[in-house]
C-alpha atoms as a PDB file:
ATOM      1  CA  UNK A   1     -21.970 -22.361   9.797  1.00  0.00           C
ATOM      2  CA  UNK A   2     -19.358 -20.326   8.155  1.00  0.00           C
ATOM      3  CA  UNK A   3     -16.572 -21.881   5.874  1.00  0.00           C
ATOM      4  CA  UNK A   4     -13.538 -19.447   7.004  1.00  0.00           C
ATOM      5  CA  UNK A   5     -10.304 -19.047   4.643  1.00  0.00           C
ATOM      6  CA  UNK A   6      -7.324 -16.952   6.052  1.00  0.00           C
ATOM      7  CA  UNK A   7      -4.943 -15.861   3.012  1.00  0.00           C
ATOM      8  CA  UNK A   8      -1.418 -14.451   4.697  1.00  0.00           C
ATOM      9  CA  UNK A   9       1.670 -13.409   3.013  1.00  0.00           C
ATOM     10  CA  UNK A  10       3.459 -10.354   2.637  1.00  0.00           C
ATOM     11  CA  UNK A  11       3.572  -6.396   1.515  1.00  0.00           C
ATOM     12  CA  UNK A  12       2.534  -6.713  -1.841  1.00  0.00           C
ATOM     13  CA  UNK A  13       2.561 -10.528  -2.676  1.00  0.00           C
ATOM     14  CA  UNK A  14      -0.597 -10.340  -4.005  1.00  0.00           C
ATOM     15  CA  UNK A  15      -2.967 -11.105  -0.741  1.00  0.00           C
ATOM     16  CA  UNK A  16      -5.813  -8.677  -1.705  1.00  0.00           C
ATOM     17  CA  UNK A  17      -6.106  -9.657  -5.456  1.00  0.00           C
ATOM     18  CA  UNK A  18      -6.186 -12.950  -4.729  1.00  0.00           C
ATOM     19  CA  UNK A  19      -8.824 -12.701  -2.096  1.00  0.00           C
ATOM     20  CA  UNK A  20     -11.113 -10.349  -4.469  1.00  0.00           C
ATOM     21  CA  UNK A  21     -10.674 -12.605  -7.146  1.00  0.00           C
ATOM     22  CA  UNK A  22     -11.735 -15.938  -4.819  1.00  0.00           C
ATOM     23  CA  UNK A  23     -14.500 -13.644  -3.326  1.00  0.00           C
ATOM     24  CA  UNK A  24     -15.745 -12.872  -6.841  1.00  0.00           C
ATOM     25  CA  UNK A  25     -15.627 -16.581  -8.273  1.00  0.00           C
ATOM     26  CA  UNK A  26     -17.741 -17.881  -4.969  1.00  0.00           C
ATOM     27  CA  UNK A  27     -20.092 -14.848  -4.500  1.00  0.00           C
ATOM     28  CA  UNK A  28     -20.446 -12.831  -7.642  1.00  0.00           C
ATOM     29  CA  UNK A  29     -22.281  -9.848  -6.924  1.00  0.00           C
ATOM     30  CA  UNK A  30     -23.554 -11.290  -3.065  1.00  0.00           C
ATOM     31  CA  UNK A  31     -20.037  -9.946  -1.733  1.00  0.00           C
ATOM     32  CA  UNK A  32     -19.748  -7.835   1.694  1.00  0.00           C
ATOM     33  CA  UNK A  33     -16.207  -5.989   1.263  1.00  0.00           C
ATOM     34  CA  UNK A  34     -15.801  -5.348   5.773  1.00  0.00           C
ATOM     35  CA  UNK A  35     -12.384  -2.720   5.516  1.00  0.00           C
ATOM     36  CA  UNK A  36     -10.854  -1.979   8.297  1.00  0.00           C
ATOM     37  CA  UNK A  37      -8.795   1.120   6.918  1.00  0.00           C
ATOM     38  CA  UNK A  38      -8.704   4.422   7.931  1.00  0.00           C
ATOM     39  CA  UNK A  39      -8.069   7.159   5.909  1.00  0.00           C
ATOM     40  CA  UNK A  40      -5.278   8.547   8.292  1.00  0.00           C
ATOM     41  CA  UNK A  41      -3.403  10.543   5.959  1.00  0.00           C
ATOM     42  CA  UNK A  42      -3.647  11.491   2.450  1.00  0.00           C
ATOM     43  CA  UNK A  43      -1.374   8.477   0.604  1.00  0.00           C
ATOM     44  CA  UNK A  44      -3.638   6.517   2.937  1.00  0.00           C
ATOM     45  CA  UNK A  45      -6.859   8.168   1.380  1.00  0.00           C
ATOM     46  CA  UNK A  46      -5.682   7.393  -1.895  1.00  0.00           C
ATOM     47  CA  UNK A  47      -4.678   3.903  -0.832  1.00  0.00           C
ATOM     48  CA  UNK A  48      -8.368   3.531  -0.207  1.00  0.00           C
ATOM     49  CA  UNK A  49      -9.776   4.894  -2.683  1.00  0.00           C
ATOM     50  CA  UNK A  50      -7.647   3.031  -5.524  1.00  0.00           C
ATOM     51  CA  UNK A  51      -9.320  -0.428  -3.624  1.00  0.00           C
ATOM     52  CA  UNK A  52     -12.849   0.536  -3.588  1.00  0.00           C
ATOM     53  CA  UNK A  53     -12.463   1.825  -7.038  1.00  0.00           C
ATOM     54  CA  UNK A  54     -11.050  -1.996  -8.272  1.00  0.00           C
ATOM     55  CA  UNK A  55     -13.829  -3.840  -6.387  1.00  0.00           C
ATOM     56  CA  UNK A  56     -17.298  -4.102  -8.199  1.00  0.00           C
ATOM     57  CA  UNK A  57     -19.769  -1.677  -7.406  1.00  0.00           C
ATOM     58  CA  UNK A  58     -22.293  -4.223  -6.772  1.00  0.00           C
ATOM     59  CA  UNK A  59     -20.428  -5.448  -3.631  1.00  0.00           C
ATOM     60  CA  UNK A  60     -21.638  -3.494  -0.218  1.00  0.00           C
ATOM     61  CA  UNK A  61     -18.998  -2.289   2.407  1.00  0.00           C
ATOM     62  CA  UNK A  62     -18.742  -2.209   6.044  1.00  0.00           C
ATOM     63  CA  UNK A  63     -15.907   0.234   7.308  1.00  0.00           C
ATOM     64  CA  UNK A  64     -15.158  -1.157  10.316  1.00  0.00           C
ATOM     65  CA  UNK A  65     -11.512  -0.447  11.865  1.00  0.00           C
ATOM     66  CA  UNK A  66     -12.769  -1.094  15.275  1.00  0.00           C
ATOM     67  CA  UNK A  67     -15.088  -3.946  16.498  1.00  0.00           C
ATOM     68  CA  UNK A  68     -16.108  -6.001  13.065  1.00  0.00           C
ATOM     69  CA  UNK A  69     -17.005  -9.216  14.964  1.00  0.00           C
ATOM     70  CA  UNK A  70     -19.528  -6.586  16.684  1.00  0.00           C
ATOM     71  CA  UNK A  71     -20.135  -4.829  13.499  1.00  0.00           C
ATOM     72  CA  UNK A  72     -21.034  -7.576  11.260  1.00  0.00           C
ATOM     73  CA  UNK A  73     -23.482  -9.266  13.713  1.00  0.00           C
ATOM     74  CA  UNK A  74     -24.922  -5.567  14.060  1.00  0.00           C
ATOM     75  CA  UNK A  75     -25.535  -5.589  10.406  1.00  0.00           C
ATOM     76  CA  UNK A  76     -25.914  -9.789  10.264  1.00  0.00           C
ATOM     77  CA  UNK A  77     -25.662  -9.471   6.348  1.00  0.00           C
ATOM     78  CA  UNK A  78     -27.561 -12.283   4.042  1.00  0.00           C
ATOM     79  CA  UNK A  79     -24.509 -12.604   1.914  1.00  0.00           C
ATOM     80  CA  UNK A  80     -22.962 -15.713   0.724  1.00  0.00           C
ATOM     81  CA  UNK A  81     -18.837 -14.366   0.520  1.00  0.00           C
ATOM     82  CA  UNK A  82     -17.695 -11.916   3.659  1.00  0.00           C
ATOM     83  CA  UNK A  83     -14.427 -10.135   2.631  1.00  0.00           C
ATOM     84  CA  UNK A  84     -12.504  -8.780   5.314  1.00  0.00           C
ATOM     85  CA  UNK A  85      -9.017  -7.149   4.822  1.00  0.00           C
ATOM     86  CA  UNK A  86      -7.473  -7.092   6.488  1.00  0.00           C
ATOM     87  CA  UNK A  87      -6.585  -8.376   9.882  1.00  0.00           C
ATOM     88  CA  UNK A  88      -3.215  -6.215   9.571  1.00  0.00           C
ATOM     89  CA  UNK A  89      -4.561  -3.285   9.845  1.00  0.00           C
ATOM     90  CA  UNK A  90      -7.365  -4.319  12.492  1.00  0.00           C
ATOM     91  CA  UNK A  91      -4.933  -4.926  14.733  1.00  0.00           C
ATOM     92  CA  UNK A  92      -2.789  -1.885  14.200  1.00  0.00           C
ATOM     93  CA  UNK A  93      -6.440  -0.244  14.875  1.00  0.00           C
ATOM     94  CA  UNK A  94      -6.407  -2.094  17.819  1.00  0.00           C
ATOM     95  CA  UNK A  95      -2.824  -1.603  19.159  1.00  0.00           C
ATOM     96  CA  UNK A  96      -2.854   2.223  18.351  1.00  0.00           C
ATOM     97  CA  UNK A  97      -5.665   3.028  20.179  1.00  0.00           C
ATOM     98  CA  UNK A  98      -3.979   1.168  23.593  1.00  0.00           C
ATOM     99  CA  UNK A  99      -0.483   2.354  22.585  1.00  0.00           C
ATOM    100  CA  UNK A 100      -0.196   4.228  26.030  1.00  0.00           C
ATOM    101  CA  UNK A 101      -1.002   1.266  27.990  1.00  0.00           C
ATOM    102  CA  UNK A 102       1.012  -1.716  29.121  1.00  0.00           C
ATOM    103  CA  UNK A 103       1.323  -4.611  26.662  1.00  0.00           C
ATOM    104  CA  UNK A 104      -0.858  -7.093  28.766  1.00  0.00           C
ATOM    105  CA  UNK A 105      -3.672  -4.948  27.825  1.00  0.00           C
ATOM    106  CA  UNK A 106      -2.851  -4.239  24.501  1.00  0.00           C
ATOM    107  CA  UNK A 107      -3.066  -7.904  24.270  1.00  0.00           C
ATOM    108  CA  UNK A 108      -6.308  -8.439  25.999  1.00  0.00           C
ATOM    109  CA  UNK A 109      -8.141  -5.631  23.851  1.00  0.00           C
ATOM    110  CA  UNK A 110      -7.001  -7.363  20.515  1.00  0.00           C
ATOM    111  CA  UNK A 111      -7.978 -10.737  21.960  1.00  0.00           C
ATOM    112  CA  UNK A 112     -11.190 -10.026  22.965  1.00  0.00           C
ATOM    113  CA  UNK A 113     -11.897  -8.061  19.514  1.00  0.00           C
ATOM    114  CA  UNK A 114     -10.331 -11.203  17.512  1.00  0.00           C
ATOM    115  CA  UNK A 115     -12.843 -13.959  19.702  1.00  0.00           C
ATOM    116  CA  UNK A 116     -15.979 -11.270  18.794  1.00  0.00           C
ATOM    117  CA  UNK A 117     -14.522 -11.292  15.140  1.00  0.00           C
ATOM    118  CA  UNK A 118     -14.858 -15.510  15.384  1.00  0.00           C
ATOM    119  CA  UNK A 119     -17.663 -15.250  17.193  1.00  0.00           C
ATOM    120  CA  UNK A 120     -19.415 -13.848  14.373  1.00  0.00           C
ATOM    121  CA  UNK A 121     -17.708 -16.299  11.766  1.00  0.00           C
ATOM    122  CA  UNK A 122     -19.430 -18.942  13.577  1.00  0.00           C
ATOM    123  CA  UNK A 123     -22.541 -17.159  13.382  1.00  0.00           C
ATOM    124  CA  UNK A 124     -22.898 -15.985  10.064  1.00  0.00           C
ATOM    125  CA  UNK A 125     -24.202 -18.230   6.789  1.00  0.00           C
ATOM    126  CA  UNK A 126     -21.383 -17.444   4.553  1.00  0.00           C
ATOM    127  CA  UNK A 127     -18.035 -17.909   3.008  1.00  0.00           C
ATOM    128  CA  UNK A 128     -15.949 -15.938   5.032  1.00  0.00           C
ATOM    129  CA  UNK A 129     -12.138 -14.385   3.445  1.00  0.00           C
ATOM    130  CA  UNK A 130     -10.384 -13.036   5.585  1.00  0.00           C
ATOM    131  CA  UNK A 131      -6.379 -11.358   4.859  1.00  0.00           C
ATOM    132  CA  UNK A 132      -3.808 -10.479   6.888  1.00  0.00           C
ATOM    133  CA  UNK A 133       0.421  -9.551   6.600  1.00  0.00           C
ATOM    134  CA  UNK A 134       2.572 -12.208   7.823  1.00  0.00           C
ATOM    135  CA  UNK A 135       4.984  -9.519   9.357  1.00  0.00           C
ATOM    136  CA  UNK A 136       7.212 -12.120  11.651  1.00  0.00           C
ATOM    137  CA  UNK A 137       9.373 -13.250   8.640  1.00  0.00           C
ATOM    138  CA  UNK A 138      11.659  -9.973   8.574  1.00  0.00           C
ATOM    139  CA  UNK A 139      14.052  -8.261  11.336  1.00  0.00           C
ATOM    140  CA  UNK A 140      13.396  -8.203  14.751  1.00  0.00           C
ATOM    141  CA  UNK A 141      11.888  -4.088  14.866  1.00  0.00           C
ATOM    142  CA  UNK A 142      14.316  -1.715  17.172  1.00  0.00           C
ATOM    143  CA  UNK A 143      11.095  -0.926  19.318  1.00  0.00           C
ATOM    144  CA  UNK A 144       8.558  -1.663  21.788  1.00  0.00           C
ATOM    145  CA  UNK A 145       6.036  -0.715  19.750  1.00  0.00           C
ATOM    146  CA  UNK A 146       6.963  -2.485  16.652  1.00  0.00           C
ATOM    147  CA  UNK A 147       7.740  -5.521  18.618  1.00  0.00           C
ATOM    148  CA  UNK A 148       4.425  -5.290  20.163  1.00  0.00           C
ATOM    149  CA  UNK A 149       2.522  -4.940  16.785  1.00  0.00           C
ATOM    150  CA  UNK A 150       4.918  -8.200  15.442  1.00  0.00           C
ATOM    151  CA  UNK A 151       3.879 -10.279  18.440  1.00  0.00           C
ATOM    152  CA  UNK A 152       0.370  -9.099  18.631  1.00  0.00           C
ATOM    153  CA  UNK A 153      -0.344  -9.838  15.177  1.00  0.00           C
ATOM    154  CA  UNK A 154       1.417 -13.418  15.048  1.00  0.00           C
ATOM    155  CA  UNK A 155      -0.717 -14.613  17.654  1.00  0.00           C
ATOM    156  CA  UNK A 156      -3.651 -13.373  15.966  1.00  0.00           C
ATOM    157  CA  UNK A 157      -2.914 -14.821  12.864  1.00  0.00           C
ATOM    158  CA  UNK A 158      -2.148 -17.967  15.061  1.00  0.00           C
ATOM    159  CA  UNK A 159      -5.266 -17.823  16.272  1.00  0.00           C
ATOM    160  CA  UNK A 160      -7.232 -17.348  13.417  1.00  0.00           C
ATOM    161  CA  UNK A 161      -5.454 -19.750  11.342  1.00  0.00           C
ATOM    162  CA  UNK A 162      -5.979 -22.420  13.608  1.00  0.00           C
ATOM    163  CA  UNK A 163      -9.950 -22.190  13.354  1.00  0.00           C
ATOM    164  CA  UNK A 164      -9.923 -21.726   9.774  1.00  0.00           C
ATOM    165  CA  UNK A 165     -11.188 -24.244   7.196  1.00  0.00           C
ATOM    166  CA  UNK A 166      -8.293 -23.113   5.059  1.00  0.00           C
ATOM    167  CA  UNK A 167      -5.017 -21.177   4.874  1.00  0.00           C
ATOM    168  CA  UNK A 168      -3.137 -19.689   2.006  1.00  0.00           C
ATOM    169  CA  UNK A 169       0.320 -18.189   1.876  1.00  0.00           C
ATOM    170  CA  UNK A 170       1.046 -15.917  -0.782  1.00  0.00           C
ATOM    171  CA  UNK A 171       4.145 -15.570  -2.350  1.00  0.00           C
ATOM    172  CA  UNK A 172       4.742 -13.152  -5.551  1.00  0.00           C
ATOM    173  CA  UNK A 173       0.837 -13.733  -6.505  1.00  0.00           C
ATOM    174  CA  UNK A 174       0.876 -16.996  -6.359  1.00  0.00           C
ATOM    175  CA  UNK A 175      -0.820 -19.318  -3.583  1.00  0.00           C
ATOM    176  CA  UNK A 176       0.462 -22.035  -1.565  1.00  0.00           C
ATOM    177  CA  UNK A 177      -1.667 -23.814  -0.003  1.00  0.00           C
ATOM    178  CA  UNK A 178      -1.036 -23.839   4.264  1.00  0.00           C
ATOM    179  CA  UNK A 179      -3.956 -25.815   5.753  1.00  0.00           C
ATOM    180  CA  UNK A 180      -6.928 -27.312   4.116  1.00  0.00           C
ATOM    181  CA  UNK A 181      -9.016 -28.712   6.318  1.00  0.00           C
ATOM    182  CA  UNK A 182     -12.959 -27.131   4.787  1.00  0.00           C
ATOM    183  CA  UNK A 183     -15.116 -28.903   2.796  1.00  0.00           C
ATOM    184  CA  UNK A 184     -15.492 -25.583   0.190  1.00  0.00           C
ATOM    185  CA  UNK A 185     -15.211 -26.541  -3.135  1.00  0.00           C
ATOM    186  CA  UNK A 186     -11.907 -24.109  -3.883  1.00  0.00           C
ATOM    187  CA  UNK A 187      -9.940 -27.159  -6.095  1.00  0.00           C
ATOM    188  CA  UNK A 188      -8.822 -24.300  -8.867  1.00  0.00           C
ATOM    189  CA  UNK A 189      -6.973 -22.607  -6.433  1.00  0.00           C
END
């Protein structure tokens, strides 16, 4: 069984570093990078290739900005760390590709894409990372869809939070510890 950590915080506290550098001091080189970017515009394009460029090269990668519970056990990698960043994004993925349709099923489609995301985290033999934005902390957006994406991804981070083994919060790079619950061995951080 899996050992799941969910590391939160916000734009730029240091959520991805912190992850890569975990994912690095548990796996090594045995690290599956799952992204769940899309190169949607140029800055974006950049964006992503400014990441892959900082991770090893020994690390594989799954692009997956659609369906990684599905992907993963697709692939069911023999891996010990499984990076995935970043729920955020996943669920913009998610919310974007339902944006015409009425909230309740924006809802279910990110629901039933989170459970096959667990799903798989129960499956798999690894240390799974997962990151995501803790968005709810700022103003209250001045539209649907914004307010969708807020609500949408609060419950998910609910949601995965509360079935992880341990939760970080982020703030300016440094971690505070949420919820730790797992039996990893992850006392230096």
């Amino acid at each position: 069984m899996a050992h799941l950590t969910l590391i939160l915080g916000g734009a730029r506290s240091g959520k991805s570093t912190y992850a890569e550098t975990l994912a690095r001091e548990l796996g090594q080189d045995d690290v599956l990078y799952v992204a769940t970017a899309q190169a949607l515009d140029a800055e974006m394009a950049d964006r992503i290739a400014r990441h892959r460029a900082q991770r090893p090269a020994s690390w594989s990668t799954l692009e997956a900005p659609l369906h990684p519970g599905r992907a993963l056990l697709a692939r069911r990698p023999r891996t010990s760390v499984i990076l995935l960043d970043c729920l955020t994004l996943l669920v913009s993925n998610i919310l974007l590709a339902h944006a015409e349709e009425a909230f309740s099923v924006q809802q279910a489609a990110v629901d039933a894409q989170i459970e096959e995301l667990l799903a798989a985290v129960r499956e798999l033999e690894a240390h799974v990372i997962i990151v995501s934005n803790e968005v709810g902390m700022g103003l209250v957006p001045d539209n649907a869809l914004g307010r969708a994406y807020r609500d949408l991804l609060g419950r998910t981070n609910q949601r995965v939070a509360a079935v992880a083994d341990r939760v970080l919060f982020m703030v300016a790079g440094l971690p505070l510890v949420v919820k730790d619950g797992g039996d990893g061995d992850l006392s230096s951080h």
